[in-house]
N, C-alpha and C. Protein backbone atom coordinates (compact mmCIF):
# COMPACT_ATOMS: atom_id res chain seq x y z
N UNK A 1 -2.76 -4.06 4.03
CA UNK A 1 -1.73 -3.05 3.94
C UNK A 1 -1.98 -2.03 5.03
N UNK A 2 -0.82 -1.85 5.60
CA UNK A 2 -1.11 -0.40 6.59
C UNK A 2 -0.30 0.27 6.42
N UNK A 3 -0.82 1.82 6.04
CA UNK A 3 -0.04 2.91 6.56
C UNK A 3 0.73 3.27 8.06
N UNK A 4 2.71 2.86 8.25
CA UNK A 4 3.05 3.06 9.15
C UNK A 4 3.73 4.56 9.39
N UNK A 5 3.78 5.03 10.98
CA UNK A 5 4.19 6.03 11.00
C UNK A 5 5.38 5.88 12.07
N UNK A 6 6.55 6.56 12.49
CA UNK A 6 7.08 6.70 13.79
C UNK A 6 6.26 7.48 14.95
N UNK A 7 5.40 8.24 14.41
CA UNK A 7 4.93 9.19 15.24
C UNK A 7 3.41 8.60 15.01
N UNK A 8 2.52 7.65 15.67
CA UNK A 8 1.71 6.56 15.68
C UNK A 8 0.51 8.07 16.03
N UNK A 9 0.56 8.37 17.49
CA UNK A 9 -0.38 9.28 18.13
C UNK A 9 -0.55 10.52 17.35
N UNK A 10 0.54 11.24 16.56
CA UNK A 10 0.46 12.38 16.36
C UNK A 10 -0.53 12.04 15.06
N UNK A 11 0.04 11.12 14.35
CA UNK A 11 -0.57 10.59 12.89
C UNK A 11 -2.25 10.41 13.48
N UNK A 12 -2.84 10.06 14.27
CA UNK A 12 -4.30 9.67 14.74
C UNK A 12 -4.93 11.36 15.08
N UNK A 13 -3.90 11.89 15.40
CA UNK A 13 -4.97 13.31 15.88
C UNK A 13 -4.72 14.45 14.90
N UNK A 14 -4.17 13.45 13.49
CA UNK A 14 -3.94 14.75 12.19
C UNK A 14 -5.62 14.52 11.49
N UNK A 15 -5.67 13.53 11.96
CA UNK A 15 -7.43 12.91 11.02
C UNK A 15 -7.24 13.22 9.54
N UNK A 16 -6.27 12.15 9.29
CA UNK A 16 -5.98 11.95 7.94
C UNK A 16 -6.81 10.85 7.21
N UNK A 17 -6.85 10.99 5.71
CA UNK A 17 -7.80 10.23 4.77
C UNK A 17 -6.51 9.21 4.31
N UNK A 18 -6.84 7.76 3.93
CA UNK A 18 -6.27 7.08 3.50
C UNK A 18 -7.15 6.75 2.23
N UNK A 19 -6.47 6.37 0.99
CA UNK A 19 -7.03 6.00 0.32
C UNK A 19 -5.72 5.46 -0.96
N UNK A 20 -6.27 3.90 -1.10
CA UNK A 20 -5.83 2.36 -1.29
C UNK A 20 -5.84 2.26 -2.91
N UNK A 21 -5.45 1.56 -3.47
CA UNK A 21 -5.50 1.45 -5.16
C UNK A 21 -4.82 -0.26 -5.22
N UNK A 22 -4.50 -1.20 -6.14
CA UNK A 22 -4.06 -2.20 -6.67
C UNK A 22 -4.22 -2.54 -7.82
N UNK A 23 -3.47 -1.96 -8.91
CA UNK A 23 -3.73 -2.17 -10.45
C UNK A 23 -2.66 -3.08 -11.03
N UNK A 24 -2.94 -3.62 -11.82
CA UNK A 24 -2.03 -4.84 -12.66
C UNK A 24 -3.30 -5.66 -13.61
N UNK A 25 -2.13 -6.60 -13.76
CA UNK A 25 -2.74 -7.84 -14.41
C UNK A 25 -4.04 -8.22 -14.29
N UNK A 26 -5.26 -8.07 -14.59
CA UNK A 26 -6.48 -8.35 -14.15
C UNK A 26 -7.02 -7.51 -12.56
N UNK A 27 -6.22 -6.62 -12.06
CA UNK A 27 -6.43 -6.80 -10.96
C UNK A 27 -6.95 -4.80 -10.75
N UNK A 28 -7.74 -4.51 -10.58
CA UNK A 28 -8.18 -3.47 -10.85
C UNK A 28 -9.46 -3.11 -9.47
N UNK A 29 -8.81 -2.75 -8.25
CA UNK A 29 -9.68 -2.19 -7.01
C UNK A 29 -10.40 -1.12 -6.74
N UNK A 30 -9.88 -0.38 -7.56
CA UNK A 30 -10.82 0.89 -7.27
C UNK A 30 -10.25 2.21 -6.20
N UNK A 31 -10.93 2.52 -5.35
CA UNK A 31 -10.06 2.88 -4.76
C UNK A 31 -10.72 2.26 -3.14
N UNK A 32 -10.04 1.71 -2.13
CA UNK A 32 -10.22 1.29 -1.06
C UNK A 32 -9.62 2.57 0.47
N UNK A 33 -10.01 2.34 0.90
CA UNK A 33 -10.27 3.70 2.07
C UNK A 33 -10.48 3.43 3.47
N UNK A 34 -8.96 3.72 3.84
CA UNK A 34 -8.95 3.01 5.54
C UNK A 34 -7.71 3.45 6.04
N UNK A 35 -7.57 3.21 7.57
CA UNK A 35 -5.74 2.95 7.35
C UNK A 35 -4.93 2.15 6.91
N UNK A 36 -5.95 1.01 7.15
CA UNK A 36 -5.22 -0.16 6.24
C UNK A 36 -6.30 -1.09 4.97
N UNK A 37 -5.47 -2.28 4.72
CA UNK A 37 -6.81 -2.61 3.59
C UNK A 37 -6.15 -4.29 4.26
N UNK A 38 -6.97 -5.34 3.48
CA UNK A 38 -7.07 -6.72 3.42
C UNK A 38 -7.54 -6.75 2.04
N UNK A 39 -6.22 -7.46 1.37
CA UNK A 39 -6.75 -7.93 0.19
C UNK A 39 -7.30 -9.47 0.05
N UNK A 40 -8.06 -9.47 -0.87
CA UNK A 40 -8.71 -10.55 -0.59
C UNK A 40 -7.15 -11.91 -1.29
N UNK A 41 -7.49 -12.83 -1.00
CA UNK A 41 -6.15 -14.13 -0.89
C UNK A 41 -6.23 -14.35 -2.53
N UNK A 42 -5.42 -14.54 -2.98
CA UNK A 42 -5.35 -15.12 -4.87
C UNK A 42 -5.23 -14.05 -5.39
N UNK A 43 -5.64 -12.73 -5.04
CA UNK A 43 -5.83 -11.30 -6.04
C UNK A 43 -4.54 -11.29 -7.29
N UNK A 44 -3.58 -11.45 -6.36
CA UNK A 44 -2.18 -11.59 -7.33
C UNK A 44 -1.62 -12.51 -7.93
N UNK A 45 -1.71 -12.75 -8.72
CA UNK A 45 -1.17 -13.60 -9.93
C UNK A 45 0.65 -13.92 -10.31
N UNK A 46 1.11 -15.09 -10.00
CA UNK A 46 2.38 -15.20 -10.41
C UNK A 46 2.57 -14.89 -11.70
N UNK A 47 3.99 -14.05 -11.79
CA UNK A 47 4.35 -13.88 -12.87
C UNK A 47 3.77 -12.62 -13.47
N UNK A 48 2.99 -11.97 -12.88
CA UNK A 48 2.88 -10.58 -13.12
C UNK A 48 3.26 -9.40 -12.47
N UNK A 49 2.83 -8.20 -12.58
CA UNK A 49 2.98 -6.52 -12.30
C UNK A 49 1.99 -6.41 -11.31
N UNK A 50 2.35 -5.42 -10.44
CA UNK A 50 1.24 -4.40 -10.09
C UNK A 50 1.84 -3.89 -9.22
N UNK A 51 1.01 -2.48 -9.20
CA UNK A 51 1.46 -0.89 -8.80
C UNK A 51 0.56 -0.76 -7.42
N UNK A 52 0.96 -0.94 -5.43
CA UNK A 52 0.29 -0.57 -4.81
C UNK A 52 0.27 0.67 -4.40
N UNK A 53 -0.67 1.49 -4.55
CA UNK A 53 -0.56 2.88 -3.99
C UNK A 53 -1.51 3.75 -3.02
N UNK A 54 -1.38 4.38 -2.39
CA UNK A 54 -1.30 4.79 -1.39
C UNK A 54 -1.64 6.31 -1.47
N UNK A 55 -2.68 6.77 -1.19
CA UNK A 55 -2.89 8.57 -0.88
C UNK A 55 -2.98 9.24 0.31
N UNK A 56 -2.41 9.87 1.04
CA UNK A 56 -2.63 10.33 2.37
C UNK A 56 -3.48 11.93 2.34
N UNK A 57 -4.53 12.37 2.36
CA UNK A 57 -4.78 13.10 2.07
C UNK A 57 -5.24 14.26 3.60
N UNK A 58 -4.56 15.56 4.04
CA UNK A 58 -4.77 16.13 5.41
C UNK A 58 -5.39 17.41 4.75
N UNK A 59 -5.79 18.38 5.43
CA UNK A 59 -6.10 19.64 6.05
C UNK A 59 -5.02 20.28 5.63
N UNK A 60 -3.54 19.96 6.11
CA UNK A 60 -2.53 21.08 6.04
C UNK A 60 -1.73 20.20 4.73
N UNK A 61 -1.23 20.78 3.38
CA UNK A 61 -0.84 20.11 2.18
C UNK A 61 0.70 19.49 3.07
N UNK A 62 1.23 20.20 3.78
CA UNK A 62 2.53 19.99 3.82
C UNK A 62 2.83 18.07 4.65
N UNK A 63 1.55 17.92 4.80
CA UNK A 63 1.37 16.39 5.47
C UNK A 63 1.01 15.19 4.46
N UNK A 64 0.60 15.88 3.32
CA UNK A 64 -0.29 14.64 2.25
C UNK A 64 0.65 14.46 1.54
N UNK A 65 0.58 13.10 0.96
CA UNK A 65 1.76 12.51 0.23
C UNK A 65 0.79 11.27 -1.13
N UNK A 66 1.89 10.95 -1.51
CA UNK A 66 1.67 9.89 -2.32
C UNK A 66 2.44 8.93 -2.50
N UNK A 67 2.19 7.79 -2.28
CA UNK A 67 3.36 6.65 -2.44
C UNK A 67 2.78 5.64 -3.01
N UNK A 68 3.52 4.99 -4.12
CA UNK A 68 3.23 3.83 -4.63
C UNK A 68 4.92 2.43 -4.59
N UNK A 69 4.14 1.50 -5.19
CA UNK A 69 5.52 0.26 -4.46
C UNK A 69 4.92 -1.01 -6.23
N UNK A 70 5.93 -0.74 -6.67
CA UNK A 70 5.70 -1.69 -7.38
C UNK A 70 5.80 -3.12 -7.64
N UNK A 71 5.03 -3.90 -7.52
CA UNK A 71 5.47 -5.18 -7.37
C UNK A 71 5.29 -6.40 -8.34
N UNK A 72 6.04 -7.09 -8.01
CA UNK A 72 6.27 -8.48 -9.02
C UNK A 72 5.80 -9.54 -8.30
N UNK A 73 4.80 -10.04 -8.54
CA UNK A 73 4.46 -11.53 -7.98
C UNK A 73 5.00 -12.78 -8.56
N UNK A 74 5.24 -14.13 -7.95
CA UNK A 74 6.00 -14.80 -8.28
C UNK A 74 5.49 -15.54 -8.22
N UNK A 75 5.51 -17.56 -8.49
CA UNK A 75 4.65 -18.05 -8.22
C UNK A 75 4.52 -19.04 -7.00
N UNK A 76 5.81 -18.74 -6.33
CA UNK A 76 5.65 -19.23 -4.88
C UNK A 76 4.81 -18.63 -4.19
N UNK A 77 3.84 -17.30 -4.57
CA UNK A 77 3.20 -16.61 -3.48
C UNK A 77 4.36 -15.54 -3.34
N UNK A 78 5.94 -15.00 -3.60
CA UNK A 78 5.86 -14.09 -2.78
C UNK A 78 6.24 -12.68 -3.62
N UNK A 79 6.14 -11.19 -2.93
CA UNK A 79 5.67 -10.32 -3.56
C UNK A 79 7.23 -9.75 -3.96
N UNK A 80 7.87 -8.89 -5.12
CA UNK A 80 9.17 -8.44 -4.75
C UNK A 80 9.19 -7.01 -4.87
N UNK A 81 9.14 -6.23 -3.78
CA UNK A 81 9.65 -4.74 -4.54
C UNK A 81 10.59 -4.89 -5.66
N UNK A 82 9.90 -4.01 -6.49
CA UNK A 82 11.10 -3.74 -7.95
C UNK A 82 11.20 -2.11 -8.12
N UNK A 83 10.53 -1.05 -7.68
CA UNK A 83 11.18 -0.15 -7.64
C UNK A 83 9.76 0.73 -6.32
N UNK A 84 9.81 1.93 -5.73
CA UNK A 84 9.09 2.35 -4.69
C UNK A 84 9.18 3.85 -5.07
N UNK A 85 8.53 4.55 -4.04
CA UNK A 85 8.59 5.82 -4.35
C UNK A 85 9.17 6.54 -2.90
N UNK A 86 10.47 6.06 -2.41
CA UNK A 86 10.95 6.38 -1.13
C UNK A 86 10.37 5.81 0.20
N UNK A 87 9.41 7.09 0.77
CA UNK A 87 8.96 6.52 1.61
C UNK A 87 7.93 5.42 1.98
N UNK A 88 7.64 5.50 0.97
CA UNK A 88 6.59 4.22 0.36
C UNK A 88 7.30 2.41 0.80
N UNK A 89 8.68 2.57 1.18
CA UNK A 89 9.18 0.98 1.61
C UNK A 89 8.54 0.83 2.50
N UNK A 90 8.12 1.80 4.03
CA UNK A 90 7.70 1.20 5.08
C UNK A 90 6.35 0.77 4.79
N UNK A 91 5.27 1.40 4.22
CA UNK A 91 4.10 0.95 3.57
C UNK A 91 3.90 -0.49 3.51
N UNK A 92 4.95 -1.02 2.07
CA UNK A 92 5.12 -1.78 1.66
C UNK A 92 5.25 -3.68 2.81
N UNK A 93 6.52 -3.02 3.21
CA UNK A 93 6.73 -3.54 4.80
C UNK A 93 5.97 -4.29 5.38
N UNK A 94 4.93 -3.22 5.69
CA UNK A 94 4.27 -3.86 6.72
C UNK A 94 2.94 -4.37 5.82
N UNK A 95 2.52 -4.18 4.73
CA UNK A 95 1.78 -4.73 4.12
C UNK A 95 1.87 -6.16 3.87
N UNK A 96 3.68 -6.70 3.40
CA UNK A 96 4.16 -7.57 3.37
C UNK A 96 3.78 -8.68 4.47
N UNK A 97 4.27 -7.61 5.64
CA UNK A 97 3.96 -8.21 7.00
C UNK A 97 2.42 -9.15 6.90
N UNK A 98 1.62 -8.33 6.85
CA UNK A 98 0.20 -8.61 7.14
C UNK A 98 -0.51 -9.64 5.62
N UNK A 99 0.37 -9.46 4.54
CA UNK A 99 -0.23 -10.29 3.48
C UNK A 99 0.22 -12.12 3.56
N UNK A 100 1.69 -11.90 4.16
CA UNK A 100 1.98 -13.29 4.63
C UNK A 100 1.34 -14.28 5.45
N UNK A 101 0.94 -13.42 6.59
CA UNK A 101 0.64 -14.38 7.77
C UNK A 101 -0.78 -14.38 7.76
C-alpha cells in the first residue's frame, strides 16, 4: 500500500509519520509504519471483510489525517471497495495497484 500525494516533493519535506493497520477476518497487523507497506500474499481471505487504514501523522495538525477503505475480498483474489473515507480512494488505488502485480 502507498500513501499517494499530487504534491510528491512537498509531502517528503513535511517528514510525515505513516502508520498502516489491516483488521478483519483472522487478519489482525498491528500497526505497520512506512510510506508504504507489502502485505504478505494469502493475508486475505475470500469471502470476507476488512478495514485498511491509514494514519498520517505531522508537526502542523492541519496536515494529519485519517483514512480507512473498506474491503471485501472475493475468491478470485480480487479486493472491492465497499465504502472509503473520501480521500482515502487514492490510497486504496494504488495499493490495489501494487497488491495485483
Amino acid at each position: 500500500a502507498t500513501l499517494c500525494s499530487e504534491t510528491e516533493s512537498t509531502v517528503d519535506n513535511l517528514k510525515l509519520q505513516y502508520y498502516w493497520s489491516v483488521n478483519g477476518h483472522g487478519v489482525v497487523t498491528g500497526q505497520l509504519i512506512g510510506k508504504s507497506i507489502t502485505l504478505p500474499a494469502g493475508i486475505l481471505r475470500g469471502g470476507y471483510s476488512y478495514i485498511l487504514s491509514a494514519t498520517v501523522i505531522s508537526d502542523d495538525p492541519s496536515i494529519m489525517g485519517i483514512g480507512q477503505v473498506n474491503l471485501t475480498a472475493v475468491s478470485q483474489g480480487l479486493e472491492v471497495v465497499v465504502q472509503d473515507t473520501g480521500w482515502s480512494w487514492l490510497l486504496y488505488k494504488q495499493w490495489w495497484n501494487s497488491y495485483t502485480t
